[in-house]
Protein backbone atom coordinates (compact mmCIF):
# COMPACT_ATOMS: atom_id res chain seq x y z
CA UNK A 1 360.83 213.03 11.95
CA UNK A 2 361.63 214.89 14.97
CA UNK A 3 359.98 218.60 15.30
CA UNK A 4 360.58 221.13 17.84
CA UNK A 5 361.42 217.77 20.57
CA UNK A 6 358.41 215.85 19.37
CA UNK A 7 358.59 212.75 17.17
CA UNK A 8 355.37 213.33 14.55
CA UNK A 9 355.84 209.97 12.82
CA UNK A 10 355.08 208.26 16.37
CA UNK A 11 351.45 209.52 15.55
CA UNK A 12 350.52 206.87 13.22
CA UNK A 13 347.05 208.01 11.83
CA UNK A 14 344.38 205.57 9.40
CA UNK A 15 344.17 206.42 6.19
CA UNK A 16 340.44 207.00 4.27
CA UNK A 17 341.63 204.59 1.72
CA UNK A 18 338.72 205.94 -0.38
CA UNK A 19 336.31 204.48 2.72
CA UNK A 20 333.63 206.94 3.45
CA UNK A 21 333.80 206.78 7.34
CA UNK A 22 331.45 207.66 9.40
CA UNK A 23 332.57 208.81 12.93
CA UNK A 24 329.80 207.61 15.68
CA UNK A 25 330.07 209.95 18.73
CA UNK A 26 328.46 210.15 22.23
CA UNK A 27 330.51 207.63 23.98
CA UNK A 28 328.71 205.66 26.88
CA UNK A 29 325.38 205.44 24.84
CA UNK A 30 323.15 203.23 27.07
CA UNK A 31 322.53 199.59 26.34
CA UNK A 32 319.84 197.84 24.12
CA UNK A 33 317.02 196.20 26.34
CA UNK A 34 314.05 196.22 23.90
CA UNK A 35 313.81 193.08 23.55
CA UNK A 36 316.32 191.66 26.06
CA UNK A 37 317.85 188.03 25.51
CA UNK A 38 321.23 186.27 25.53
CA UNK A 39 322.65 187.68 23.34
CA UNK A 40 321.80 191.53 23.28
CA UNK A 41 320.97 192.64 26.99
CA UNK A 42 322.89 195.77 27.42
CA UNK A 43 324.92 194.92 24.24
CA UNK A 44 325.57 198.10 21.76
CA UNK A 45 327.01 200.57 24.17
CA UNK A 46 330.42 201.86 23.39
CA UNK A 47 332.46 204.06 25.71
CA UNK A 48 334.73 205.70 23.13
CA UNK A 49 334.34 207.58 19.40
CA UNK A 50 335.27 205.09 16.24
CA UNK A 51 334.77 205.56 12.68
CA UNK A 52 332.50 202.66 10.56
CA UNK A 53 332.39 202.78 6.48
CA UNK A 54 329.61 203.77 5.07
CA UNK A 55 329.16 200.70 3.06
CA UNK A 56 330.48 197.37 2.85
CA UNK A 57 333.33 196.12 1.37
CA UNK A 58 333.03 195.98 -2.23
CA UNK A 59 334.29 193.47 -5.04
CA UNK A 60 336.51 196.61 -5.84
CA UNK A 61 338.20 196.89 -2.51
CA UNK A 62 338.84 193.11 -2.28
CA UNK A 63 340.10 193.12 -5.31
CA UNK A 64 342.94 195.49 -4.70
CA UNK A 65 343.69 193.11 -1.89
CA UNK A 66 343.41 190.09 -3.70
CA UNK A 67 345.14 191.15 -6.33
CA UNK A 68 348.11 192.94 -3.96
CA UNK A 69 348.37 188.99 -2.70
CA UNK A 70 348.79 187.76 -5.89
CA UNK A 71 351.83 189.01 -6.28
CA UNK A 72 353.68 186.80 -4.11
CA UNK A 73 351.88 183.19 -5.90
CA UNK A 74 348.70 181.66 -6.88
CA UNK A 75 348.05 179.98 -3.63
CA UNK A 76 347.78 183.45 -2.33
CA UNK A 77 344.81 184.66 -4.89
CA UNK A 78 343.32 181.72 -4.16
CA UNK A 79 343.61 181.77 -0.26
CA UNK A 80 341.78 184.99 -0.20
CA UNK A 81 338.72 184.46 -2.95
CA UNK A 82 335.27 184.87 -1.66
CA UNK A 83 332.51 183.04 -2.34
CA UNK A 84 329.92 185.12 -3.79
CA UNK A 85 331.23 188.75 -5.16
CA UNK A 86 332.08 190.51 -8.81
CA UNK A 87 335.64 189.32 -9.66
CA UNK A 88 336.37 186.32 -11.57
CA UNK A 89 340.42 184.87 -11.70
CA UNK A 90 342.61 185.16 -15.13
CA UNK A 91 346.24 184.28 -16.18
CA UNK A 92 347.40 187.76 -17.62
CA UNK A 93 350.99 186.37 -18.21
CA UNK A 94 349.97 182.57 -18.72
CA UNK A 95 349.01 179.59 -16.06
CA UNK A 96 352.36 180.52 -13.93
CA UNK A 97 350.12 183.65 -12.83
CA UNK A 98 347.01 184.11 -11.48
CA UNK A 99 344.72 187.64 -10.53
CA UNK A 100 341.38 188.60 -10.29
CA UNK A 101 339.30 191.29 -13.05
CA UNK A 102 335.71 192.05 -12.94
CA UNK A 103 333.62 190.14 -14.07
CA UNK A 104 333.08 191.44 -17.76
CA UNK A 105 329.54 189.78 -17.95
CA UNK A 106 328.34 192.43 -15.04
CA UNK A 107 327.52 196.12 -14.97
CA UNK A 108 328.98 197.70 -12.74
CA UNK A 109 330.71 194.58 -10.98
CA UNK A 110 333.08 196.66 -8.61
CA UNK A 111 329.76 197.27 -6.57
CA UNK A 112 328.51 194.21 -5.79
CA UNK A 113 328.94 193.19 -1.73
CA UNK A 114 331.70 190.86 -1.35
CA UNK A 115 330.05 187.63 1.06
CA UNK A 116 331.78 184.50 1.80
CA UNK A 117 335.08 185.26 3.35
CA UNK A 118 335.64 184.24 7.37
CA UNK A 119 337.09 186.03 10.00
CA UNK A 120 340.53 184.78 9.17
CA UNK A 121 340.45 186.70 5.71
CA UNK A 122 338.95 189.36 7.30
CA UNK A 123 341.36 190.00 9.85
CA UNK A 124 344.60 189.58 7.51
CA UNK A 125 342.53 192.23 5.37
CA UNK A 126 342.43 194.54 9.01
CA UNK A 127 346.15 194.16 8.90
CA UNK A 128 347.14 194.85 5.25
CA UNK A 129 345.43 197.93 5.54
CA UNK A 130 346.93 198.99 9.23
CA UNK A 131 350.55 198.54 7.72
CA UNK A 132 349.79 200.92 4.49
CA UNK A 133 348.62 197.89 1.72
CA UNK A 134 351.97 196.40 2.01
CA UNK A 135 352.38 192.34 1.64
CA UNK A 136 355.31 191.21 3.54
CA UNK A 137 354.53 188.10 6.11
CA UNK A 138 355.10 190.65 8.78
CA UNK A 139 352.73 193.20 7.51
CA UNK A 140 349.98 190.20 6.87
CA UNK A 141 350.31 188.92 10.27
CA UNK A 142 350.02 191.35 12.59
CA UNK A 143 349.08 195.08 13.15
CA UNK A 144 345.18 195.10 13.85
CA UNK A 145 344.86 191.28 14.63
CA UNK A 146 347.39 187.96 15.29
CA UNK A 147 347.75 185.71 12.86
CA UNK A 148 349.38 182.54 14.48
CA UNK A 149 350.48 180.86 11.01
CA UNK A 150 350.47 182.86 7.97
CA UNK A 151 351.76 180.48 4.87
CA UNK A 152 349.64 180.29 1.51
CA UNK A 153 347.87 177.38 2.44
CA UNK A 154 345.68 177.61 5.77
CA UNK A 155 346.14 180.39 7.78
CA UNK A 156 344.15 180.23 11.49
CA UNK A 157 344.08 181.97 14.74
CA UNK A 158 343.64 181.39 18.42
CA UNK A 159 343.38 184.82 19.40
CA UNK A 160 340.26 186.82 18.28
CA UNK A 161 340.89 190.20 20.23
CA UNK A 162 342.51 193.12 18.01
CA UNK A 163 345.36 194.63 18.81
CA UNK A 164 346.25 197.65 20.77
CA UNK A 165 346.93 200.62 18.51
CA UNK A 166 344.76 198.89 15.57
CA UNK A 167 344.09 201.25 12.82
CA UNK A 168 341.24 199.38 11.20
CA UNK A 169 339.23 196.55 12.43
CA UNK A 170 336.59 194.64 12.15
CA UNK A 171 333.68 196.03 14.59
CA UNK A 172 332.74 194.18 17.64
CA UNK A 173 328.79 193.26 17.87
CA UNK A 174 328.44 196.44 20.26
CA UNK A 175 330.18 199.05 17.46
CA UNK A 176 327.58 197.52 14.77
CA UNK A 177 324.39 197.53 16.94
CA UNK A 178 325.24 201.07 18.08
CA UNK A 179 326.42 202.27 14.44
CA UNK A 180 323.22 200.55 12.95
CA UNK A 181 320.18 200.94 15.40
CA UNK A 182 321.34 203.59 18.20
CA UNK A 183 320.15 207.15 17.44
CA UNK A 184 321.23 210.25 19.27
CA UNK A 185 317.96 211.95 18.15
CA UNK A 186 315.78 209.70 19.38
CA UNK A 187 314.30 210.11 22.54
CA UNK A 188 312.37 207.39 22.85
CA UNK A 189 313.42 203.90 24.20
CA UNK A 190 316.54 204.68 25.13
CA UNK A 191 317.40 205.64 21.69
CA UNK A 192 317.41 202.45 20.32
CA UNK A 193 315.39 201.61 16.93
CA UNK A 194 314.02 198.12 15.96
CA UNK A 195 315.37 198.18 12.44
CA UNK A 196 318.33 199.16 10.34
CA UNK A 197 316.23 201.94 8.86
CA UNK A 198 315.85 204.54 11.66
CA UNK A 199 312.47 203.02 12.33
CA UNK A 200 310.64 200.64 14.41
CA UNK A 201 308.89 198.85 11.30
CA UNK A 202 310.34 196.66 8.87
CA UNK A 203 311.87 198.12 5.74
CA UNK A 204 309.76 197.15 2.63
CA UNK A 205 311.90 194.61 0.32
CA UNK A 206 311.64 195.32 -3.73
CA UNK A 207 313.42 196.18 -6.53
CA UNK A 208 315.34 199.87 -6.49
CA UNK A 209 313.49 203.12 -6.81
CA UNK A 210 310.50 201.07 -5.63
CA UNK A 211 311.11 199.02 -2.29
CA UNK A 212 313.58 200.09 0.65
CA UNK A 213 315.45 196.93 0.93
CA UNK A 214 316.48 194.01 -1.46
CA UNK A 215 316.29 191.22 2.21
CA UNK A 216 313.39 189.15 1.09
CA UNK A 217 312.91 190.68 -2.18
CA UNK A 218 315.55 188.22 -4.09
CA UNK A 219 314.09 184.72 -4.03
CA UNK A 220 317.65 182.63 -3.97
CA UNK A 221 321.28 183.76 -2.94
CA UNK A 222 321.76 182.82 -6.50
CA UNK A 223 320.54 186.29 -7.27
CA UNK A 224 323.80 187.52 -5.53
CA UNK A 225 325.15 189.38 -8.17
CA UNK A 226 321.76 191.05 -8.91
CA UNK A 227 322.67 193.13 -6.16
CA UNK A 228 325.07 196.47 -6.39
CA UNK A 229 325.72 198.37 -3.09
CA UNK A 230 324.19 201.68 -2.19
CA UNK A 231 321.10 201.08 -4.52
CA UNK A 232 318.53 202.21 -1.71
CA UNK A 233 320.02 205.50 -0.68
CA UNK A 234 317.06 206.76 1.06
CA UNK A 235 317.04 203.68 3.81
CA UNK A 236 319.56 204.69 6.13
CA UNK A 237 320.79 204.26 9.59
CA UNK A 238 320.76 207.15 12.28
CA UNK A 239 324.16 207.80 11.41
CA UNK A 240 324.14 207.26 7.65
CA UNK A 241 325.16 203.99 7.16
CA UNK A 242 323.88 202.32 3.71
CA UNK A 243 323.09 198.25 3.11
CA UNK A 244 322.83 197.43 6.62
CA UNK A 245 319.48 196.15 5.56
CA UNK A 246 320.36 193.83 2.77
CA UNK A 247 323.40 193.57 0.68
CA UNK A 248 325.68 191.10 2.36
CA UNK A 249 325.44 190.12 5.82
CA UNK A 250 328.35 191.91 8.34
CA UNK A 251 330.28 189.80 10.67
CA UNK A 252 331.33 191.17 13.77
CA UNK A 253 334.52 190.47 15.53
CA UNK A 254 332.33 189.26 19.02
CA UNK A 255 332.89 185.68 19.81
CA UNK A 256 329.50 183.45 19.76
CA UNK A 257 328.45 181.11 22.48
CA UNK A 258 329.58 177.63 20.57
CA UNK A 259 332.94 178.29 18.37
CA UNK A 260 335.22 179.10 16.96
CA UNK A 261 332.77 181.32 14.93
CA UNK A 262 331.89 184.92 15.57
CA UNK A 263 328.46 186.78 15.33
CA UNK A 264 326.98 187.71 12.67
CA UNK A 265 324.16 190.54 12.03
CA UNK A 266 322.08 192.24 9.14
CA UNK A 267 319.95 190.51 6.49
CA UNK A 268 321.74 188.35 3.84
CA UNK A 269 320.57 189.50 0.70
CA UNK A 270 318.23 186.75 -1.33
CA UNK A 271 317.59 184.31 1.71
CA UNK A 272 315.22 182.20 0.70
CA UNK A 273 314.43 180.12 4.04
CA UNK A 274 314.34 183.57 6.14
CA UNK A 275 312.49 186.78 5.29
CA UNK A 276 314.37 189.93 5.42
CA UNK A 277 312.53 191.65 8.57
CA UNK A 278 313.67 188.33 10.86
CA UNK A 279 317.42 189.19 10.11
CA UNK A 280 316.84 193.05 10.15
CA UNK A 281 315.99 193.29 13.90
CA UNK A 282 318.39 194.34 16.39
CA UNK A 283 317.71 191.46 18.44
CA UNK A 284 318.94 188.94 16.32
CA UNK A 285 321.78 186.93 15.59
CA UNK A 286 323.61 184.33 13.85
CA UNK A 287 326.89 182.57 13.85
CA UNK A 288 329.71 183.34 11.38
CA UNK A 289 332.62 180.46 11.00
CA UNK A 290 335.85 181.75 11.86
CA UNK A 291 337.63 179.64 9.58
CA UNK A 292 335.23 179.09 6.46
CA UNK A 293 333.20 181.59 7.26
CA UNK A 294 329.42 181.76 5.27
CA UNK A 295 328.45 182.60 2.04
CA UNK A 296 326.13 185.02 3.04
CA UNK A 297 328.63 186.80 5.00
CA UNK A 298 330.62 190.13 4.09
CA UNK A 299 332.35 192.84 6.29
CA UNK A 300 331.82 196.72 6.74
CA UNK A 301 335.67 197.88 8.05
CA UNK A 302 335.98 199.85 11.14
CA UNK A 303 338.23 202.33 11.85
CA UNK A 304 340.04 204.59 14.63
CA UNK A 305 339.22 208.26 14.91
CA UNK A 306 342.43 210.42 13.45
CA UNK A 307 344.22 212.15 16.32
CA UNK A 308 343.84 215.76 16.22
CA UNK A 309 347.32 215.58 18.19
CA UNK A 310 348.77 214.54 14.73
CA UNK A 311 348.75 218.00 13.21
CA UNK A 312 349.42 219.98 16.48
CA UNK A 313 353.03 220.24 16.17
CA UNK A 314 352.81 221.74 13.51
CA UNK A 315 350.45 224.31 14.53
CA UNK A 316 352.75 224.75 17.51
CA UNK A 317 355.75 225.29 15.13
CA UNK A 318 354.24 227.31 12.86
CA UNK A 319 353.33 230.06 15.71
CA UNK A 320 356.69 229.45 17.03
CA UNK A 321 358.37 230.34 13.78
CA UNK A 322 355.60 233.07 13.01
CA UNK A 323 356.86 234.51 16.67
CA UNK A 324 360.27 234.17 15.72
CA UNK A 325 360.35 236.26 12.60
CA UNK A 326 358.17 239.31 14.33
CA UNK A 327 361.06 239.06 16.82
CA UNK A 328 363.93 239.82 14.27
């Protein structure tokens, strides 16, 4: 669509998708160094505005995805399952077809943190969603990240980086430490916090309404889907952000030192060889497969910040006309 010389459909802008971002400002936020190591010296500084959900991804959202894949065979459906989340597969038209439902033996299963898909998943996920839910090899592919072979049976990568122009993403370590512990407010320590919950002390695990946290509350990751998302509304990040103490763990899209795997941060929920305070620092990490990921493992999308260049030609042509008709 071409407007007064300027093309507005060049200004391709991400859709909310029913996502409650969260835009994190004040680009070129200084560095973590509280507790300084391989890993996290100076990490967590980000020199431009991007937009983070406010939760993780839920059995709900996958399942639109899933189920959007299942269209073109059961290999798909079963390519992108996770491990440990709310759906369960049935045959709505017989065993030629496959899809995924909610569990019907859960309350409130479209809540509960999907964990157990790897990067792979992850980034065709990043891409489905840049090119408007749409399922066509090219669409699944490419957009936010490369996908070197696509098929229905093993899909892998060799490169990691997203793409220029990516619409949604999967944040690098640096976007989640600064989304998670960074705080504009805080004028101590560089701004930096120790813990997911605006604070420098470890959030207290119990149940709902009682503790701040489920990490090292549930005994056993078999307790997964004990857990629904946004249960502890009042333990919160600087910038709003919900589960990043608990719930699922979040993989970034930062390369670790040994691969192929990525980095991983937040507390699994129900770890039973790690309390929750170990994996709620800021300092610490663990590695995420690429290709199988973990079944501890989730995601919380990222996403660019809408151009405010998108709506300006029309501003422009609405004075324009608006002049036009006072000159008649």
């Amino acid at each position: 669509m071409w407007l007064l010389g300027v093309d507005v459909s060049a200004v391709a802008q991400p859709d909310d998708y029913n996502f409650d971002f969260v835009t994190i400002t004040h680009p070129g936020n200084p560095g973590y160094d509280r507790r300084p190591d391989q890993f996290h010296l100076g990490r967590g500084s980000v020199n431009y505005e991007y937009r983070i959900a406010r939760s993780e991804i839920s059995t709900s959202q996958w399942m639109e995805f899933g189920n959007a894949l299942a269209t073109r065979g059961q290999g798909w459906a079963a390519l992108i399952a996770p491990s440990r989340w709310g759906a369960v597969f049935f045959q709505p038209g017989g065993v030629d077809t496959l899809q995924f439902q909610l569990n019907p033996f859960l309350s409130d299963a479209g809540q509960v943190p999907v964990g157990g898909i790897s990067f792979t998943q992850a980034a065709m996920y990043s891409n489905w969603l840049h090119n408007g839910k749409r399922v066509d090899d090219a669409s699944l592919s490419t957009g936010a990240y490369q996908i070197d072979a696509l098929g229905s049976g093993s899909p892998f990568m060799t490169n990691f980086e997203r793409l220029p122009g990516a619409r949604y993403w999967v944040p690098t370590l640096d976007e989640w430490m600064k989304a998670v512990y960074w705080d504009p407010d805080n004028p101590a320590e560089g701004g930096w916090w120790e813990f997911p919950d605006s604070s420098d002390s470890s959030p207290i695990a119990g149940p709902p309404g009682i503790g701040e946290t489920n990490a090292g509350y549930l005994d056993t990751r078999d307790d997964w889907t004990d857990f629904r998302l946004n249960q502890y509304p009042d333990t919160q990040t600087p910038w709003g952000l919900l589960d990043a103490t608990g719930g699922a763990g979040e993989m970034t899209s930062t390369l670790a030192n040994f691969g192929p795997s990525v980095i991983g941060k937040g507390a699994p929920l129900g770890d039973e060889a790690f309390d929750g305070a170990f994996f709620d620092r800021a300092d610490v990490a663990r590695e995420v497969s690429i290709n199988s990921g973990s079944a501890a493992y989730g995601l919380r999308i990222a996403s660019a910040v809408p151009s405010p260049m998108a709506v300006a030609p029309f501003v422009f042509a609405s004075c324009f006309i608006g002049l036009r008709r006072r000159s008649i």
